[in-house]
Protein backbone atom coordinates (compact mmCIF):
# COMPACT_ATOMS: atom_id res chain seq x y z
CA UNK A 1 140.57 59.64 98.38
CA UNK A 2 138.84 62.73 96.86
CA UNK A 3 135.21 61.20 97.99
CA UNK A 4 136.27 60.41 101.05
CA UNK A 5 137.86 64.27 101.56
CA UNK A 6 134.29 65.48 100.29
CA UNK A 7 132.50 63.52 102.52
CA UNK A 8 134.45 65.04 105.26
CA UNK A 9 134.25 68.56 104.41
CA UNK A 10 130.40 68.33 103.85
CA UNK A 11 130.17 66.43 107.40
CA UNK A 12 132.12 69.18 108.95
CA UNK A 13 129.97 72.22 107.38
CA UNK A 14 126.91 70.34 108.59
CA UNK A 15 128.45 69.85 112.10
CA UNK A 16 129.42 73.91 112.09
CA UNK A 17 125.90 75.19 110.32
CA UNK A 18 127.50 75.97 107.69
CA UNK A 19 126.15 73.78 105.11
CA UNK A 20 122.33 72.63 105.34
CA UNK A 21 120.59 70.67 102.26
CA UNK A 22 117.25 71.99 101.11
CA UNK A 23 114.76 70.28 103.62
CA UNK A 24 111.28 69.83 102.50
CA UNK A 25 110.09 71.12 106.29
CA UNK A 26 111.57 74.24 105.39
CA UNK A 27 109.35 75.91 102.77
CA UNK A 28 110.23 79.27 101.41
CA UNK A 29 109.16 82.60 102.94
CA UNK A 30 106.31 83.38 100.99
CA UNK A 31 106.20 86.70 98.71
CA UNK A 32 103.40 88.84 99.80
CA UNK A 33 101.58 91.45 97.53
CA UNK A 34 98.71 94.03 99.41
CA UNK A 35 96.86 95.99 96.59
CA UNK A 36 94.84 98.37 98.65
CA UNK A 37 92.28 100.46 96.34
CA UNK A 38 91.30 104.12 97.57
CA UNK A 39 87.36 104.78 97.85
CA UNK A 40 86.31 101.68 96.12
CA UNK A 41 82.64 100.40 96.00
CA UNK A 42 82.06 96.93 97.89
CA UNK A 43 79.19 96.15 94.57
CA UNK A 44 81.90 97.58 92.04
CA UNK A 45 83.84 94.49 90.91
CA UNK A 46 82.46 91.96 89.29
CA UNK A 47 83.08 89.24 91.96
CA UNK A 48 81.06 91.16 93.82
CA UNK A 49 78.00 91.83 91.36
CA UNK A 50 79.28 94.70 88.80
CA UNK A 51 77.44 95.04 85.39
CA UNK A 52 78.25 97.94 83.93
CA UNK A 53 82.83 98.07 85.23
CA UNK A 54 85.31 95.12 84.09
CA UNK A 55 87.27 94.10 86.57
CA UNK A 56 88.82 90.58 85.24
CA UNK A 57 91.78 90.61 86.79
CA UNK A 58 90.68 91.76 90.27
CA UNK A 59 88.35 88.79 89.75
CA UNK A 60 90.79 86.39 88.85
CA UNK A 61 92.15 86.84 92.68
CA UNK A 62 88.78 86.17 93.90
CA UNK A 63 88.66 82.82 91.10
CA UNK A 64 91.66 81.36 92.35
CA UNK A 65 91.46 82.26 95.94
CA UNK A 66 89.25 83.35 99.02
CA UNK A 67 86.47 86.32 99.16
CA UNK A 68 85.29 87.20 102.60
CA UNK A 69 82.17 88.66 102.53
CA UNK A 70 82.13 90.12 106.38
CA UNK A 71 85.41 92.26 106.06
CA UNK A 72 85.68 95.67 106.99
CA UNK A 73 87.91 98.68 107.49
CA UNK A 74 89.28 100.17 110.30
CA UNK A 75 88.11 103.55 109.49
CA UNK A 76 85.45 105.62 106.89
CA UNK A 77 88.34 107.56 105.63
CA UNK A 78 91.64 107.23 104.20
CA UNK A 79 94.21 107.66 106.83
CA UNK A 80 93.26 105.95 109.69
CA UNK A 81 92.48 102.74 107.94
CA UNK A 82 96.17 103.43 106.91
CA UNK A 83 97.77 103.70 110.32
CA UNK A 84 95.76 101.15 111.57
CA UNK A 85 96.96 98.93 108.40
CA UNK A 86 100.70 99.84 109.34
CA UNK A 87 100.55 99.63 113.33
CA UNK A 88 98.12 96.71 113.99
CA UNK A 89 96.44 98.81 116.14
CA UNK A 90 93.18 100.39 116.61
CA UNK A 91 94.22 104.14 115.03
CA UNK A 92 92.83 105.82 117.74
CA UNK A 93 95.95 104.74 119.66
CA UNK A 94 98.11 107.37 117.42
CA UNK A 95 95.68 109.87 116.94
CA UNK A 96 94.89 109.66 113.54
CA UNK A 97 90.80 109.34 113.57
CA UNK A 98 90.55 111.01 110.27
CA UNK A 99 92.00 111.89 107.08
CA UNK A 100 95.32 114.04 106.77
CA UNK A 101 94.66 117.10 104.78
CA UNK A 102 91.92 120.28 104.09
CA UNK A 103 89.34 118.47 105.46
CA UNK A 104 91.12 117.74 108.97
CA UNK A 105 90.36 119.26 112.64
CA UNK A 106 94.01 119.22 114.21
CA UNK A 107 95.36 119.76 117.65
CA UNK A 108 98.18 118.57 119.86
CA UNK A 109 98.14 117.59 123.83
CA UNK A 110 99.90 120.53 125.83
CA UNK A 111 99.78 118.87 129.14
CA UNK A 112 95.96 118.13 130.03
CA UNK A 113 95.32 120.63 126.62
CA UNK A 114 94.91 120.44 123.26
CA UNK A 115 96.08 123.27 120.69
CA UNK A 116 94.90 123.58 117.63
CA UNK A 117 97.44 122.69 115.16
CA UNK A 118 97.00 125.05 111.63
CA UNK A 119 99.45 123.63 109.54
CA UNK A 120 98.40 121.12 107.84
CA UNK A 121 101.31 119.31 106.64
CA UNK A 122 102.55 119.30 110.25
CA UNK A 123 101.12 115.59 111.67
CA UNK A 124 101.49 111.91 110.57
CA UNK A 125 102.14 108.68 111.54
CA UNK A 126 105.47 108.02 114.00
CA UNK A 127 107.67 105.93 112.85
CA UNK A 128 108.29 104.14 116.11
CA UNK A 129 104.45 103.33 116.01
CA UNK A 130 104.72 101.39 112.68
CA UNK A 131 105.30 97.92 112.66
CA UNK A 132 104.41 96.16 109.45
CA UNK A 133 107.48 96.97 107.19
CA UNK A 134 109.77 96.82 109.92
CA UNK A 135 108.80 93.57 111.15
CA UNK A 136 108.92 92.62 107.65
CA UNK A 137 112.52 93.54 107.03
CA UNK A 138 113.54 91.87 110.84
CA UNK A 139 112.50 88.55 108.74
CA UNK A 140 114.33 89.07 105.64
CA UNK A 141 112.15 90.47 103.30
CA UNK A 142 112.39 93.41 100.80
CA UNK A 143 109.90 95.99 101.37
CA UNK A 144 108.44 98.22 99.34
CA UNK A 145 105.42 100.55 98.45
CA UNK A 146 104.35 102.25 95.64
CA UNK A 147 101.32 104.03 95.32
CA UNK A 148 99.25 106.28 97.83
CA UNK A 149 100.66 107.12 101.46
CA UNK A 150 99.08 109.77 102.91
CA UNK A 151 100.04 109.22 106.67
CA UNK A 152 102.29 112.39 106.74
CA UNK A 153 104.16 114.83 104.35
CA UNK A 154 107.08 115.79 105.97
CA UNK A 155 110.46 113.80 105.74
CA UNK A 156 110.12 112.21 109.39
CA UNK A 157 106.87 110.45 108.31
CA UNK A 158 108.22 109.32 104.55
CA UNK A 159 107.78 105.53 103.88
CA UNK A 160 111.24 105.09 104.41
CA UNK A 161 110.89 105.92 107.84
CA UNK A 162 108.86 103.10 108.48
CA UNK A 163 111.18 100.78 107.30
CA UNK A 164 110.05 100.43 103.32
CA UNK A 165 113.44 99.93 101.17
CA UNK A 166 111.63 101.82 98.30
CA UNK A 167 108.75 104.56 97.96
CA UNK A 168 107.50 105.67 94.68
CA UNK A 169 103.74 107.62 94.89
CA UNK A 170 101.99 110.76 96.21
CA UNK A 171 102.28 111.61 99.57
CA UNK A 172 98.62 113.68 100.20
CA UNK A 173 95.72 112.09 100.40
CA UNK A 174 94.69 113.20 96.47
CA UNK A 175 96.54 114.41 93.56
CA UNK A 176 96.14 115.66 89.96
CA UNK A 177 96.61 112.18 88.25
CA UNK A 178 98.45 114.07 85.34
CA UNK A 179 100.17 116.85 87.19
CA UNK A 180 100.76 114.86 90.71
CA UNK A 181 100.29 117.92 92.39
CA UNK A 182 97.32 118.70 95.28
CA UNK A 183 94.49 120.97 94.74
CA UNK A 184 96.68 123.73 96.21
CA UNK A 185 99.05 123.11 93.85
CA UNK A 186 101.38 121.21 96.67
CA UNK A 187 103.57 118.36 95.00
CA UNK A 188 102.45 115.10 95.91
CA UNK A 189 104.70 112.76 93.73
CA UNK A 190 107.62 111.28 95.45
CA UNK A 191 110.82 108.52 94.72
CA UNK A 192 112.00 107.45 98.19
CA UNK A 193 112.69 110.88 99.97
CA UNK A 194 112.62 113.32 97.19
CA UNK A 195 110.14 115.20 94.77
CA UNK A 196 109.88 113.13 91.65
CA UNK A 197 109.21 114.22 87.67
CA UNK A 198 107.32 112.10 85.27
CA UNK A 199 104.63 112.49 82.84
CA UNK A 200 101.82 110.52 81.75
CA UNK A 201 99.01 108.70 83.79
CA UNK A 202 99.50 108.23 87.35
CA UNK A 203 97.68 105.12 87.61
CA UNK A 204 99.93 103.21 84.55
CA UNK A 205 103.39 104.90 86.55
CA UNK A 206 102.32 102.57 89.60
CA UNK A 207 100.87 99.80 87.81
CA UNK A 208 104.35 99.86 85.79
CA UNK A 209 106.53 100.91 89.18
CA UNK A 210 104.88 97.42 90.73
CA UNK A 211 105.57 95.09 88.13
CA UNK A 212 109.13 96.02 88.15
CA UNK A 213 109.53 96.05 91.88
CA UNK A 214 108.43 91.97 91.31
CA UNK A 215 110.77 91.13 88.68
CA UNK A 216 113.87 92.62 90.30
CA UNK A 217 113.69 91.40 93.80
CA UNK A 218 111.56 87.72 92.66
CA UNK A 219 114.62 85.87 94.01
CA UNK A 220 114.11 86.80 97.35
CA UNK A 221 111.32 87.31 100.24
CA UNK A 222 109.36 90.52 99.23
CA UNK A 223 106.38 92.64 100.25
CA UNK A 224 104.71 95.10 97.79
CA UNK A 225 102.32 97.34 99.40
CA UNK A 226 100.31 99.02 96.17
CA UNK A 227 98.43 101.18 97.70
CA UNK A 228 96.22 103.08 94.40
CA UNK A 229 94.86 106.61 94.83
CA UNK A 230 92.19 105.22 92.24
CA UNK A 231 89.28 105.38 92.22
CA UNK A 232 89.68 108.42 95.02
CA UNK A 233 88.84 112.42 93.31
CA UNK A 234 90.07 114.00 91.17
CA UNK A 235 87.78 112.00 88.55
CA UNK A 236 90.47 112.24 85.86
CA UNK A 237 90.73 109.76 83.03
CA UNK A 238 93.46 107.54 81.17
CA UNK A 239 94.57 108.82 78.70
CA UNK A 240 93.33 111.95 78.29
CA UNK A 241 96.09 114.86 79.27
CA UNK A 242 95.02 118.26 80.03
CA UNK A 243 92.15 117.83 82.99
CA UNK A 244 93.56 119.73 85.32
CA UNK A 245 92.69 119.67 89.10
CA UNK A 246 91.27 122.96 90.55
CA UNK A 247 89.55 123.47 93.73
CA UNK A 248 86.05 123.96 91.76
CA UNK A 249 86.61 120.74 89.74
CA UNK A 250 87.62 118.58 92.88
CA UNK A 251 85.17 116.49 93.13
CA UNK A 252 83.16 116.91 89.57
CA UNK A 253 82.97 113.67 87.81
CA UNK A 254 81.10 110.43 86.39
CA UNK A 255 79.74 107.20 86.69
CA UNK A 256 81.93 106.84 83.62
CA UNK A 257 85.01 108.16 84.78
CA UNK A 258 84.79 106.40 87.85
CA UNK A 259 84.36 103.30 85.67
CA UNK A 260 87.52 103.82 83.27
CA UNK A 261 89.83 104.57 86.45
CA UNK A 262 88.85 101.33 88.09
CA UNK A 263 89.36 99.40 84.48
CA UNK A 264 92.95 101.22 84.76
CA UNK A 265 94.01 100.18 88.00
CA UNK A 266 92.37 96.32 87.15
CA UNK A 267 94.54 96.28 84.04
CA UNK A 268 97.54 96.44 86.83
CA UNK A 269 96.52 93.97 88.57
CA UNK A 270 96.50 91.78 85.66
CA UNK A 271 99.95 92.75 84.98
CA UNK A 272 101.44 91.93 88.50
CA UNK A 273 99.18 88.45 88.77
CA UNK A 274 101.55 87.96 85.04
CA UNK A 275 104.82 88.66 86.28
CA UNK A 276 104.20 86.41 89.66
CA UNK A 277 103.29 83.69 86.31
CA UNK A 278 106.50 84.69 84.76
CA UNK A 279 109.08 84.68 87.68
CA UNK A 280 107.55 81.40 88.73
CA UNK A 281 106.36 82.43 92.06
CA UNK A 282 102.76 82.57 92.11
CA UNK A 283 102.16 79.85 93.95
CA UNK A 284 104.05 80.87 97.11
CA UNK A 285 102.79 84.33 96.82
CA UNK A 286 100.03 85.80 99.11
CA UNK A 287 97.87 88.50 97.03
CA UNK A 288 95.65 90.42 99.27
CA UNK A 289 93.40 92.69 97.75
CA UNK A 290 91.02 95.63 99.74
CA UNK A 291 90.12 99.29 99.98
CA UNK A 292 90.40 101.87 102.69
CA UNK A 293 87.11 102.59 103.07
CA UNK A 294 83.67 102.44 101.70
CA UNK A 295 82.44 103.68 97.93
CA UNK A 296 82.09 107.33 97.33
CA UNK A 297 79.98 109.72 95.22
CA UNK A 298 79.94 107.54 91.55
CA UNK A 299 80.17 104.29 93.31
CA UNK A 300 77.84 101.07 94.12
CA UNK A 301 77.88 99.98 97.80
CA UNK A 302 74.84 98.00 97.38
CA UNK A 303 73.57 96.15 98.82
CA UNK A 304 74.75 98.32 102.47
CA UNK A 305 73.32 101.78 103.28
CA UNK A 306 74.82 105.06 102.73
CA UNK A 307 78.77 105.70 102.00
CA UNK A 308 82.64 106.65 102.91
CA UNK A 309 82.68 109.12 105.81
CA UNK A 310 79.74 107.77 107.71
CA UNK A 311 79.82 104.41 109.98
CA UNK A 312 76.88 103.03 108.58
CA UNK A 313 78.26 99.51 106.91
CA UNK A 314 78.20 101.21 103.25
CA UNK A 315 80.83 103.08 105.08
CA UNK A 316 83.43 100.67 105.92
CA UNK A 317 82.25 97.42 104.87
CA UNK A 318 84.88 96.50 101.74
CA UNK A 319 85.77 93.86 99.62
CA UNK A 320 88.77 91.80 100.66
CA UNK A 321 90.28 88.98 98.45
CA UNK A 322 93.00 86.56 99.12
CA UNK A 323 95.08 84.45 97.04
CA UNK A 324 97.57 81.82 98.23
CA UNK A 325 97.69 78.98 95.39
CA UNK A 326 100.23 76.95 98.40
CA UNK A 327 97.74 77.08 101.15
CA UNK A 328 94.62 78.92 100.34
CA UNK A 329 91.85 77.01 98.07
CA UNK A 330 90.28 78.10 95.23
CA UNK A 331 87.19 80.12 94.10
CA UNK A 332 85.49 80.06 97.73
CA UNK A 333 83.48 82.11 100.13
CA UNK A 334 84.06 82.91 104.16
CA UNK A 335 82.06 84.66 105.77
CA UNK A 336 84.77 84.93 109.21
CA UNK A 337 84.31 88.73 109.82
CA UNK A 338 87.96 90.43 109.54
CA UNK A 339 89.10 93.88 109.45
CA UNK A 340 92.06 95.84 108.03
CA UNK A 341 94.57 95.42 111.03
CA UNK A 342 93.82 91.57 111.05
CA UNK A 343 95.62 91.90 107.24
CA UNK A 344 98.81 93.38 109.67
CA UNK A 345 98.94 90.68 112.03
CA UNK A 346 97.93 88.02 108.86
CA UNK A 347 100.92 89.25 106.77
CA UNK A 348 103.39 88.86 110.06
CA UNK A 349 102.10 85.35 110.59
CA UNK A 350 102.87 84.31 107.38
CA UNK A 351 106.02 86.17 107.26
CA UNK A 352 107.25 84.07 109.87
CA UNK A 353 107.96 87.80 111.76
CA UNK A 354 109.22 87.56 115.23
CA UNK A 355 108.78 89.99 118.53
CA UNK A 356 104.87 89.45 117.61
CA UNK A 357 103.83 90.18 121.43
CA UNK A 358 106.23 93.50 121.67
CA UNK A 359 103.86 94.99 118.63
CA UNK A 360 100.41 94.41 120.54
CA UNK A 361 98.87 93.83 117.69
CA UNK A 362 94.96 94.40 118.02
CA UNK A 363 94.15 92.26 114.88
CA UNK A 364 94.09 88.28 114.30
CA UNK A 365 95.61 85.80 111.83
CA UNK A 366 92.94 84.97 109.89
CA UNK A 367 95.37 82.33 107.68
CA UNK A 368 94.02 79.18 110.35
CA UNK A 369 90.56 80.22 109.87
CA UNK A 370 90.46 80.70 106.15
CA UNK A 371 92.47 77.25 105.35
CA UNK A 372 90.02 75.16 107.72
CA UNK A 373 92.56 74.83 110.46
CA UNK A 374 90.49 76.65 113.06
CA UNK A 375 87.06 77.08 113.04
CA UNK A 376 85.49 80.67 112.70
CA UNK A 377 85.65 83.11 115.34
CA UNK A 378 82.56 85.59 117.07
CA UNK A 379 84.33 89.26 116.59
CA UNK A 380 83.68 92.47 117.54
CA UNK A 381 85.09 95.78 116.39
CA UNK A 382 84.77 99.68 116.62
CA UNK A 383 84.32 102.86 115.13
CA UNK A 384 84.60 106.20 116.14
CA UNK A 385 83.85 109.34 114.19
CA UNK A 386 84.31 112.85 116.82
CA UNK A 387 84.59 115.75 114.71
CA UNK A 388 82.32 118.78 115.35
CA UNK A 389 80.21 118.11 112.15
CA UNK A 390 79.53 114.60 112.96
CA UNK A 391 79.31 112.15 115.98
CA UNK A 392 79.35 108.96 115.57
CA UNK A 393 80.03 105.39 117.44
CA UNK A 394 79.29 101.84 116.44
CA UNK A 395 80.08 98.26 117.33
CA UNK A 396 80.12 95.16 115.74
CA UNK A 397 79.64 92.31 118.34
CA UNK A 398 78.51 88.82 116.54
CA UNK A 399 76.18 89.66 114.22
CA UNK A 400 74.56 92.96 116.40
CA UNK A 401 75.61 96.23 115.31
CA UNK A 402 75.12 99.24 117.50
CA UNK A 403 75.75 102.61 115.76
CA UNK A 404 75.14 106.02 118.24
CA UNK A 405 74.35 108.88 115.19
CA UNK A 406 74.63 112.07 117.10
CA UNK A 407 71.52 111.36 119.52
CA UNK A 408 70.08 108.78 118.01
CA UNK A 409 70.64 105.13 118.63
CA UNK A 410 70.28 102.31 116.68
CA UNK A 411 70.39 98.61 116.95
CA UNK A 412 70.76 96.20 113.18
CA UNK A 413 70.76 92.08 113.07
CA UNK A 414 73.44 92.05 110.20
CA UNK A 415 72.58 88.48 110.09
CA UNK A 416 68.94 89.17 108.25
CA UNK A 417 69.11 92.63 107.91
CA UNK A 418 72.18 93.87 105.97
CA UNK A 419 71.20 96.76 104.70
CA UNK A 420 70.06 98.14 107.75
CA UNK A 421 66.81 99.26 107.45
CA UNK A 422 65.29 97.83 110.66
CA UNK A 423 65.72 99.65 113.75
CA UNK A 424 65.58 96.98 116.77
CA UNK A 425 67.05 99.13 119.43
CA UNK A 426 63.37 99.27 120.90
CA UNK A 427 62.79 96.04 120.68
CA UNK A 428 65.99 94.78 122.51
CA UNK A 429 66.91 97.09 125.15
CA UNK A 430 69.05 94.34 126.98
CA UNK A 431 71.48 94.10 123.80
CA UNK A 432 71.26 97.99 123.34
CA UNK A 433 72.62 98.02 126.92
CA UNK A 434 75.63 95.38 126.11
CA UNK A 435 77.02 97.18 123.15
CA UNK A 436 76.54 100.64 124.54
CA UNK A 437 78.46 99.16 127.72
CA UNK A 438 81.54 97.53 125.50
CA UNK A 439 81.67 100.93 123.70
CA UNK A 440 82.57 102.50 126.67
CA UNK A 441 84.95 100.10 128.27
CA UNK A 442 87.08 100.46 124.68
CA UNK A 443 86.91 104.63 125.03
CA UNK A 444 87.96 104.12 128.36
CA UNK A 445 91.42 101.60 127.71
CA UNK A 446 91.98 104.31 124.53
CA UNK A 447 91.69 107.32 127.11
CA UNK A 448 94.41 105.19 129.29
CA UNK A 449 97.32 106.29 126.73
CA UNK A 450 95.80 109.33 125.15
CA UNK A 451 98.49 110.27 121.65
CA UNK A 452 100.66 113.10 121.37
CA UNK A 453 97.71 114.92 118.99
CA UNK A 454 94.57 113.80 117.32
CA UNK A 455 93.30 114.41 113.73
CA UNK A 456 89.56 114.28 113.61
């Protein structure tokens, strides 16, 4: 009698939705970790050729996952490669073409003009222009974010905005690792929406803040956004209190200091890849790891020419590492050419996130083309640097890069010529004439919904 009332009960449930058995077809949401480093040299890890920095642990994703070796950012400089990172857009679309901060040229659209906008704390990212954490949390998962944000200061433009359940970092796009404050003395350091206190290295507060942001939410769907401010200025030091951050000092440092932060921000890594060990979920987990933009003043971009700020490929060409122990392979190569927003619209995929179309997401999944399922894909991408120090424009179609440097213009076959050292502009006028034509066909759909105000 009772087996025969259980067996109606559980037919019922089934019948109502109530009650489903764990189905094989139905594999769990997978965790997903994005450890974004600030400034970082593509030659500085040693998956990527580094003698003289340790980086085991950032290794160990490359070891036990994917390296593509054509991946770029979305921008030379900090924020944009941000926004573009949380919209899935081109940044251009909200205006922010260059970093937030001292360095910025500000204005805001006033019908058909633009106003110079003097406060600098004033602009940042909408929060009805970011998708990737709210997308996130329409598919169950727990967001969160702890590190670097520096797409806005003021309240309106907190992570929490954006839909991230918890923020714990500096706002501004640098900060006194010891004192969290800027150069100008503004606080950076933040817990959700309000100033924070704590003491000690900034670097082992976030590798800490990460780790426990894995162990309490490993029984359910999470992202972890861990976005360092390493190895970005101040070059401060573990473990050494009292280097305080002036306005002289900003940007004083070493090949050595730059060395020790990067070790510092590996040994975090090492702890979350641990925990994922320890809660059992490494194997559904996607790791991504990148950088915002290319190596600056103590770094190693070799083998690409020249640095962050310029659009030259030591500029934005970065690392980017994946691990996925369920569906990625191990200790390989791909040479698909990606770039930062493609992470956006990679992350959705796999997040099984839904109203895909409604974000217009500019980016790809690259998850088909890194497991084999669809075969590699021609690209082409832009960059845009307007400020009234510097012009520049370049395009990546195939394996031709175009790059417009204030008058000149130059033509590179990435293919044999990485470094680019060999002008061919003169010698192929017809593809000069291509790229220069698709950079002006994407100014021209950008112009078509010009933002509320640029930062250049």
């Amino acid at each position: 009698m009772v087996r025969h009332w259980t067996a109606c009960v559980l037919l019922t449930a089934a019948w109502l939705g109530i009650w489903r058995p764990l189905a094989a077809s139905e594999p769990a949401k997978p965790n997903i970790v994005l450890i974004l480093m600030d400034d970082l040299g593509h030659a500085d890890l040693g998956c990527t050729g580094a003698k003289d920095i340790k980086t085991p642990n950032i290794d160990r994703i490359a070891r036990e996952g994917v390296r593509l070796t054509n991946f770029y950012a979305n921008a030379p400089v900090c924020t944009p490669t941000r926004a573009a990172l949380l919209t899935g857009r081109y940044q251009q679309r909200v205006g922010l073409e260059w970093a937030l901060g001292f360095t910025a040229e500000q204005k805001r659209r006033q019908g058909n003009d633009w106003v110079a906008e003097p406060d600098m704390l004033a602009l940042g990212l909408s929060p009805a222009d970011s998708v990737l954490a709210r997308l996130l949390k329409g598919a169950g998962y727990r967001t969160g974010i702890i590190g670097k944000w520096h797409l806005g200061y003021r309240a309106e433009f907190n992570p929490i905005r954006h839909g991230f359940d918890e923020y714990f970092g500096v706002l501004l796009g640098h900060a006194d690792y010891y004192t969290y404050k800027y150069y100008d003395g503004t606080p950076c350091l933040f817990e959700n929406e309000k100033p924070a206190k704590a003491t000690g290295y900034l670097t082992d507060h976030l590798n800490q803040r990460a780790v426990d942001f894995v162990r309490r939410h490993a029984t359910e769907p999470f992202f972890l956004y861990v976005p360092h401010l390493a190895v970005h200025f101040p070059f401060q030091v573990p473990d050494k209190p009292g280097q305080l951050l002036t306005k002289e000092n900003l940007s004083k440092g070493s090949r050595q200091a730059y060395a020790a932060m990067l070790e510092r921000a590996d040994q975090g890594v090492g702890m979350l890849l641990d925990e994922l060990d320890k809660q059992g979920i490494a194997d559904n987990t996607l790791v991504i790891f990148t950088s915002d933009n290319g190596g600056y003043q103590y770094s190693d971009n070799t083998p690409f020419f020249h640095h962050k700020s310029t659009l030259w490929e030591g500029g934005v060409r970065v690392p980017c590492l994946m691990r996925w122990p369920a569906r990625l392979g191990k200790n390989k190569t791909h040479a698909q050419p990606g770039i930062t927003m493609d992470l956006t619209a990679t992350i959705l995929a796999a997040a099984g996130a839904a109203n895909l179309k409604d974000a217009r997401l500019e980016g790809i999944n690259l998850l088909p083309i890194l497991t084999g399922e669809k075969p590699a894909q021609e690209r082409t991408f832009f960059w845009r640097i307007d400020r009234s120090d510097r012009k520049q424009k370049a395009v990546r179609h195939g394996n031709w890069k175009f790059l417009h440097d204030g008058m000149i213009e130059l033509l590179f076959d990435l293919e044999n010529d990485v470094s680019e050292r060999h002008n061919l502009a003169y010698r192929r006028p017809e593809i000069v004439t291509q790229l220069r034509r698709l950079l002006a066909d994407w100014e021209a759909d950008l112009a078509k919904e010009p933002p509320a105000f640029v930062v250049k």
